[in-house]
Protein backbone atom coordinates (compact mmCIF):
# COMPACT_ATOMS: atom_id res chain seq x y z
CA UNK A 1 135.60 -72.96 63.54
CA UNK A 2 132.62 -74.73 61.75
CA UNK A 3 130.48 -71.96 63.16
CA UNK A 4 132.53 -69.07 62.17
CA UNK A 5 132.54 -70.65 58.63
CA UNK A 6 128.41 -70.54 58.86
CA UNK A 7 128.59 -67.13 59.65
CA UNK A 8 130.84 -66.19 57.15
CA UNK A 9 128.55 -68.01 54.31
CA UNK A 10 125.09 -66.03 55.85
CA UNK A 11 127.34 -62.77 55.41
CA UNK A 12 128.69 -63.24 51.44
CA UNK A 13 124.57 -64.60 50.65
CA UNK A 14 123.36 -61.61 52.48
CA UNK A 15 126.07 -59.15 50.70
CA UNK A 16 125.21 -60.31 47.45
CA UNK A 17 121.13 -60.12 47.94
CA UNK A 18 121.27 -56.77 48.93
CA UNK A 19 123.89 -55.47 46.22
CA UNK A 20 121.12 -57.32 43.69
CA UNK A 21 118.42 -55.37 45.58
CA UNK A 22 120.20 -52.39 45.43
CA UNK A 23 120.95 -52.70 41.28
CA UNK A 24 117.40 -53.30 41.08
CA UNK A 25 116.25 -50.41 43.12
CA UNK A 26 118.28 -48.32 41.05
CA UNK A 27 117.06 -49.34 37.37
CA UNK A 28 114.47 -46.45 36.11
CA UNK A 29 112.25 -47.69 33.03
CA UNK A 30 113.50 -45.28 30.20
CA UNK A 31 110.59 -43.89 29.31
CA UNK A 32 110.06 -43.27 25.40
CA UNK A 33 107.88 -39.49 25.01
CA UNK A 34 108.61 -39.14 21.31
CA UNK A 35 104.87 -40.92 20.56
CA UNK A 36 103.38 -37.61 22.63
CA UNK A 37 105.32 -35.05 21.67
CA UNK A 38 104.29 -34.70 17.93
CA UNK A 39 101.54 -31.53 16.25
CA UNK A 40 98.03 -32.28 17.31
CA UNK A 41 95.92 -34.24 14.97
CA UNK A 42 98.65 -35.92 14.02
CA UNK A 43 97.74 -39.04 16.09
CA UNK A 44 94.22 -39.45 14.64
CA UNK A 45 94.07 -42.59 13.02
CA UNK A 46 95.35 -44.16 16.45
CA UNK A 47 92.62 -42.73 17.99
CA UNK A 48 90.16 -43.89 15.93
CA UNK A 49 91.27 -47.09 15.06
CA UNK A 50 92.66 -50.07 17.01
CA UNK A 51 95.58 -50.98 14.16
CA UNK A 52 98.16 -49.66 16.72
CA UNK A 53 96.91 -49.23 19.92
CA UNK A 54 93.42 -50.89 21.61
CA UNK A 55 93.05 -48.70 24.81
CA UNK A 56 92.98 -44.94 25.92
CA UNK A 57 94.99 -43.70 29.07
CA UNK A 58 93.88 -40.63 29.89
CA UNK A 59 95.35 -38.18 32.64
CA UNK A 60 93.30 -36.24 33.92
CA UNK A 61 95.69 -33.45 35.70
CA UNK A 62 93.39 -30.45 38.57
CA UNK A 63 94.47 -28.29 41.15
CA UNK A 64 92.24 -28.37 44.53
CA UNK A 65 88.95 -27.31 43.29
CA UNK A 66 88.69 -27.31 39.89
CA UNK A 67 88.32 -31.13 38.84
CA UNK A 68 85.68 -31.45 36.27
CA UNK A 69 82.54 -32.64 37.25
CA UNK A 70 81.42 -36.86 37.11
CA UNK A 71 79.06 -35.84 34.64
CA UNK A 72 81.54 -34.21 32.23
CA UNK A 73 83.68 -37.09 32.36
CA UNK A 74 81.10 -39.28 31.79
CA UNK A 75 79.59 -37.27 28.76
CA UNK A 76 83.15 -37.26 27.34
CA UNK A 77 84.40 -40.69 27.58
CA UNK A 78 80.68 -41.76 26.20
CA UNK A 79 81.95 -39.05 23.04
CA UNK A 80 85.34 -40.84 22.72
CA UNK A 81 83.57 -44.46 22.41
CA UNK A 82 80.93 -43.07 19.88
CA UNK A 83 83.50 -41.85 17.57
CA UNK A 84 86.54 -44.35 18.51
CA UNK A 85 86.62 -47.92 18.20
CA UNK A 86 88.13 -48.15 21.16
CA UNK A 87 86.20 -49.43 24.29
CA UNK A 88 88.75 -49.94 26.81
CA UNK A 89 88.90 -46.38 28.33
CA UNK A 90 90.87 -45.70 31.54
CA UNK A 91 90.69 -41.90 33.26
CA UNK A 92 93.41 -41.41 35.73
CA UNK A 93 93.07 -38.23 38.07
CA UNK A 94 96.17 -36.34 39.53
CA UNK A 95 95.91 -33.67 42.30
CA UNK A 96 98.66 -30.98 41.69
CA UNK A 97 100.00 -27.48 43.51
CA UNK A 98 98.85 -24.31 42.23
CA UNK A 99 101.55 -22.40 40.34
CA UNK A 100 100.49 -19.73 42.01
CA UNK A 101 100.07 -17.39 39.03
CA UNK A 102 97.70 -14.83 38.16
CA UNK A 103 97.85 -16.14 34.37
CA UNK A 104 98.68 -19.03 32.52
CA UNK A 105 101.13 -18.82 29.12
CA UNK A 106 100.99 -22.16 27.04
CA UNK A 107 105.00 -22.19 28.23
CA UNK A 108 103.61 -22.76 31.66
CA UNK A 109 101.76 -25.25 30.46
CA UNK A 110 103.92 -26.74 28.74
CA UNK A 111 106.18 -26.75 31.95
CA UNK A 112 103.37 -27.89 34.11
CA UNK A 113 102.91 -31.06 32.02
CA UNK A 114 106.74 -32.03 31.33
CA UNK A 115 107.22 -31.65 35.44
CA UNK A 116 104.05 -33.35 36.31
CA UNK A 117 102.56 -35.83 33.69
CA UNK A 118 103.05 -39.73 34.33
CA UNK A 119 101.14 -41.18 31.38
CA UNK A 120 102.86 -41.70 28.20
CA UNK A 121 102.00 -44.26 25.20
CA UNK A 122 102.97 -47.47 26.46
CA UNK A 123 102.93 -50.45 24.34
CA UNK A 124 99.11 -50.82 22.85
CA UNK A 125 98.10 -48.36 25.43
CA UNK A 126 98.11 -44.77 24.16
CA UNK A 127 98.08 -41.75 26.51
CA UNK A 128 96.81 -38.47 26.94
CA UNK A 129 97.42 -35.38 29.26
CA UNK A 130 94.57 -32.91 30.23
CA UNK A 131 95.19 -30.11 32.46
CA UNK A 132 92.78 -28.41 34.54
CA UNK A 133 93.72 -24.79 35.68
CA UNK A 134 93.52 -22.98 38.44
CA UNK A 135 94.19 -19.52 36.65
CA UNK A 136 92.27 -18.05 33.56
CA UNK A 137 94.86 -18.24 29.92
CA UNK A 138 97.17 -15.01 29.47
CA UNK A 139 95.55 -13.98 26.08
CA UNK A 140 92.07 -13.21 27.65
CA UNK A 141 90.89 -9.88 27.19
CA UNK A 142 87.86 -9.61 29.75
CA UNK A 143 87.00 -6.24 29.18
CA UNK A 144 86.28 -7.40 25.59
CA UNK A 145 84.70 -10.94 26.72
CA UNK A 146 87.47 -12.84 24.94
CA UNK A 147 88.37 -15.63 27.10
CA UNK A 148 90.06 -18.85 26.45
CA UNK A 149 88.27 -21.90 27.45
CA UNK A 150 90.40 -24.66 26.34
CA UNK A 151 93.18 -25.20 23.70
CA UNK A 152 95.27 -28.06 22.07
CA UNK A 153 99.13 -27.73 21.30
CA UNK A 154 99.94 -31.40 20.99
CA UNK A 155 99.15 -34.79 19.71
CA UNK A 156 97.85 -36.03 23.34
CA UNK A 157 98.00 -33.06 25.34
CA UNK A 158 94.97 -30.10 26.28
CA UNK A 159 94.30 -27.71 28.44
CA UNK A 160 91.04 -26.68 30.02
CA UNK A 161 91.22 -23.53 31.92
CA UNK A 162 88.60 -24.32 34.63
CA UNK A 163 88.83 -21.36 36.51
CA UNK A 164 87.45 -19.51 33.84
CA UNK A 165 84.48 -22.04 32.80
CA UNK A 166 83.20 -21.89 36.44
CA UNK A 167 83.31 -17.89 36.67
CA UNK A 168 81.21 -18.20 33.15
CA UNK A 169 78.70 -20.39 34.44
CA UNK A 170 78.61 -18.45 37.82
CA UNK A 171 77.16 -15.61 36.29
CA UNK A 172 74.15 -17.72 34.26
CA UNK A 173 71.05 -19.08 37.10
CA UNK A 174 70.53 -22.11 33.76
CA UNK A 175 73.78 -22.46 32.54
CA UNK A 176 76.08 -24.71 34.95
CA UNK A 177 79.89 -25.40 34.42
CA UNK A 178 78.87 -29.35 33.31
CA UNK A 179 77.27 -27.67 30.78
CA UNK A 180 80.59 -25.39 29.60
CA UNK A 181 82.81 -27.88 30.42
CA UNK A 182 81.57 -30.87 28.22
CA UNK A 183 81.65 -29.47 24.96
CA UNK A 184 84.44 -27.59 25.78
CA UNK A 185 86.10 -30.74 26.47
CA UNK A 186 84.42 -32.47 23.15
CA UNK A 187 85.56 -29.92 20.99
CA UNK A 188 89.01 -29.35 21.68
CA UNK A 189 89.55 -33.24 21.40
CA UNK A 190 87.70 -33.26 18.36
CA UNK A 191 90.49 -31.67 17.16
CA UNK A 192 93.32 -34.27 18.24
CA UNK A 193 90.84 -36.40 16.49
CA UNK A 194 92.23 -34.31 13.03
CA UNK A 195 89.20 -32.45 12.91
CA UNK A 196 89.17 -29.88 10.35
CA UNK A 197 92.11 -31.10 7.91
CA UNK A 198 93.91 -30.20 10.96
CA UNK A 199 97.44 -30.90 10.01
CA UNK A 200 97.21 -31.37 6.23
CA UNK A 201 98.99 -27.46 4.66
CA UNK A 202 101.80 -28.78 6.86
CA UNK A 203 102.04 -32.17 5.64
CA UNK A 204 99.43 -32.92 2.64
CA UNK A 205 100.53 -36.59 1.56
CA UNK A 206 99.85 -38.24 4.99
CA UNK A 207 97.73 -41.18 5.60
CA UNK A 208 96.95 -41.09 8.74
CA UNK A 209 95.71 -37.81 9.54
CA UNK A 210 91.83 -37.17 9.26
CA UNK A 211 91.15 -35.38 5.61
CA UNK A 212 87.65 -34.12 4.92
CA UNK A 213 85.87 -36.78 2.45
CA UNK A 214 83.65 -33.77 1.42
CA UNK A 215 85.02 -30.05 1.72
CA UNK A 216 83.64 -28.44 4.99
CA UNK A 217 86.08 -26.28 6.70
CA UNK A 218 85.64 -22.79 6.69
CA UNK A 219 87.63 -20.42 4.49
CA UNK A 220 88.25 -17.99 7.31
CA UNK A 221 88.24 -20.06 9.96
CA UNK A 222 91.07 -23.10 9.58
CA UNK A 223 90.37 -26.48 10.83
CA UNK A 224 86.85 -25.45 11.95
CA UNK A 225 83.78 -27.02 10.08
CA UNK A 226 80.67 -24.97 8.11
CA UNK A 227 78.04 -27.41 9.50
CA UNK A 228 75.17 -25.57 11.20
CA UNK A 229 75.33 -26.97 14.38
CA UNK A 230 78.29 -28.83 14.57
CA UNK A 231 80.34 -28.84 17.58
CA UNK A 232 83.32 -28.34 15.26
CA UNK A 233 81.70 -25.06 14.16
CA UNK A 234 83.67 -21.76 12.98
CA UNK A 235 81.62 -20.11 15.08
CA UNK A 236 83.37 -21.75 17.85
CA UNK A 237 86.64 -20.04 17.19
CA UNK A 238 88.42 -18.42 19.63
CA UNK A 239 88.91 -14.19 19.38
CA UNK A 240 90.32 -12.60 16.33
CA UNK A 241 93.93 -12.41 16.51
CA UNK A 242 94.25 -8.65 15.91
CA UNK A 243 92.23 -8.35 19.62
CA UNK A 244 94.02 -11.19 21.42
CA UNK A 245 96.89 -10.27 23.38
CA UNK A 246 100.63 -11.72 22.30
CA UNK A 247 102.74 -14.17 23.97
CA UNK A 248 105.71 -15.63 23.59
CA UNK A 249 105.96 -19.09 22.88
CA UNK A 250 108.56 -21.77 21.59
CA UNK A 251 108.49 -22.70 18.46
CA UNK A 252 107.23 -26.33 19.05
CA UNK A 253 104.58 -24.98 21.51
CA UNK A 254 101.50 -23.90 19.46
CA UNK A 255 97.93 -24.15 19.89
CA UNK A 256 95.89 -25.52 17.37
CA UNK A 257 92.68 -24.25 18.86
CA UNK A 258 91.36 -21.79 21.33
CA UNK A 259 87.82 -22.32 21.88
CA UNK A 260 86.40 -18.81 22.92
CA UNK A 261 83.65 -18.43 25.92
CA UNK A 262 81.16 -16.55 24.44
CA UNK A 263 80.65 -18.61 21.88
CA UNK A 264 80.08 -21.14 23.52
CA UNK A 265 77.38 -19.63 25.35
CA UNK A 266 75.70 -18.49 22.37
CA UNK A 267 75.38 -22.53 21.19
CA UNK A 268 73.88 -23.51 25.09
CA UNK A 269 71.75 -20.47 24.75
CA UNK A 270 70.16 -21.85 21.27
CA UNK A 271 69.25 -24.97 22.89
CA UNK A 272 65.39 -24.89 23.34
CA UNK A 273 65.83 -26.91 26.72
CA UNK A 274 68.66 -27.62 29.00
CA UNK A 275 68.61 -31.49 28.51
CA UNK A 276 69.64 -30.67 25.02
CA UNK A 277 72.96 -29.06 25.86
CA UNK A 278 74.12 -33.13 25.34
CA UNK A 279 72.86 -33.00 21.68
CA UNK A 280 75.52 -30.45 20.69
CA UNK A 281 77.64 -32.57 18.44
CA UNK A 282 79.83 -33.14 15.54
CA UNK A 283 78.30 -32.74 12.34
CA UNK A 284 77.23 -35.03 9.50
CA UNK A 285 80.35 -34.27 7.47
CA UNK A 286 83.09 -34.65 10.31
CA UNK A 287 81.49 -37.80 11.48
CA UNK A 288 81.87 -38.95 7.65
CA UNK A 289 85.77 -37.76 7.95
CA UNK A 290 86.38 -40.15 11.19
CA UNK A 291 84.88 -42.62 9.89
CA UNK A 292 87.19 -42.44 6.64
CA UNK A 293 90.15 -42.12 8.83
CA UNK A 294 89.35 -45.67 10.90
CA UNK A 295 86.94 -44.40 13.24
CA UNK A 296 82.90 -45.86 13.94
């Protein structure tokens, strides 16, 4: 009898521990997106500063051979500490499937990331999503040599369009896709850094976004900067809308920049040597604009 009673006791403690076990197992940490899902630029002054958040998550998203280069990643993370006071950095790479598609809309994009991305702002950590495709952007017009590099449509999230950058540099003997790829990379987060009064028509009165301390953005080309030289240059613009081909996007899916290939080429091309493709960089006047704005 006293044995049955032991048994009895094992099987209510066991019961219980694995109906806690199970509860737990079950419990999913609500995960809070708002903090990534706002207009790009519009989370400048946490970059920049430390007031909110003191480190940088960044997710670096590829399908099977087109991960960007150690180099580029290097170069870029060297850019974000230059400009950022930040110095805890993290890069986190994630290996996806193709989507299988000849082109890529920003909705697929879009769709990629909400199915796919892991990082999100997290207490004093704050996040970022960059994609790396396997399929050139649906706006390209080859025959025309527009073609999309990279583009910006949120707060924390970018897209590089890799397949493109490494038929560009296949076609150059000097030119290699490190070379495309970093200020590629550079300038489109230059512009989640609020770079050129990116944000301000929309919402003039805010404090937080990065305004220009002297006026520098060109009249024809918005949120790009007049600086010869500057990696934030109009010149970098992506093709003239009348040539680029439409697409239909939601309304909250917009891109704030497309940074065009040739034009990129055109800056590599100027550089006198090919150790100086590293010197391309911002400009006096949109260093002088982080700076305001809580950056170094």
């Amino acid at each position: 009898m006293r044995f049955l009673s032991i048994i009895l006791v094992l099987g209510l403690v066991f019961a219980c521990s694995k109906k806690s076990t199970d509860e737990d197992d079950s419990t999913t940490k609500i995960v809070n997106k708002a903090g990534n899902l706002k207009s790009s630029g519009e989370s400048a002054n946490d970059i920049l500063s430390n007031a909110n958040f003191d480190k940088m998550l960044i997710e670096i998203a590829y399908i099977k051979g087109f991960k960007p280069s150690d180099g580029t990643i290097d170069s870029f993370t060297a850019y974000l500490k230059k400009y950022s006071l930040k110095e805890n950095i993290e890069i986190n790479y994630k290996e996806l499937s193709s989507p299988n598609k000849e082109t890529l809309t920003l909705n697929d994009i879009d769709k990629i990331e909400q199915e796919n991305r892991t990082a999100y702002n997290d207490g004093t950590t704050l996040a970022f999503y960059i994609y790396f495709t396997d399929a050139p952007s649906d706006e390209d017009v080859e025959e025309e040599d527009l073609v999309t590099l990279g583009a910006v449509y949120r707060n924390t999230s970018m897209v590089i369009y890799e397949k493109t950058i490494q038929k560009l540099a296949a076609q150059s003997f000097s030119i290699t896709t490190e070379d495309i790829e970093t200020p590629t990379l550079n300038h489109e987060f230059g512009h989640l850094l609020g770079l050129v009064n990116l944000g301000f028509e929309a919402e003039p009165d805010s404090p937080l976004k990065t305004s220009m301390v002297n006026p520098h953005e060109d009249s024809s080309s918005a949120n790009h900067c007049t600086t010869v030289g500057c990696l934030m240059r109009a010149e970098l613009l992506f093709s003239p809308s009348n040539k680029a081909k439409n697409s239909s996007l939601d309304s909250n899916i917009k891109a704030s920049c497309k940074l065009n290939a040739m034009t990129v080429l055109n800056m590599l091309k100027n550089k006198s040597a090919k150790s100086a493709v590293s010197t391309i960089d911002l400009g006096a006047e949109c260093v002088l604009d982080l700076k305001a704005n809580g950056g170094r």
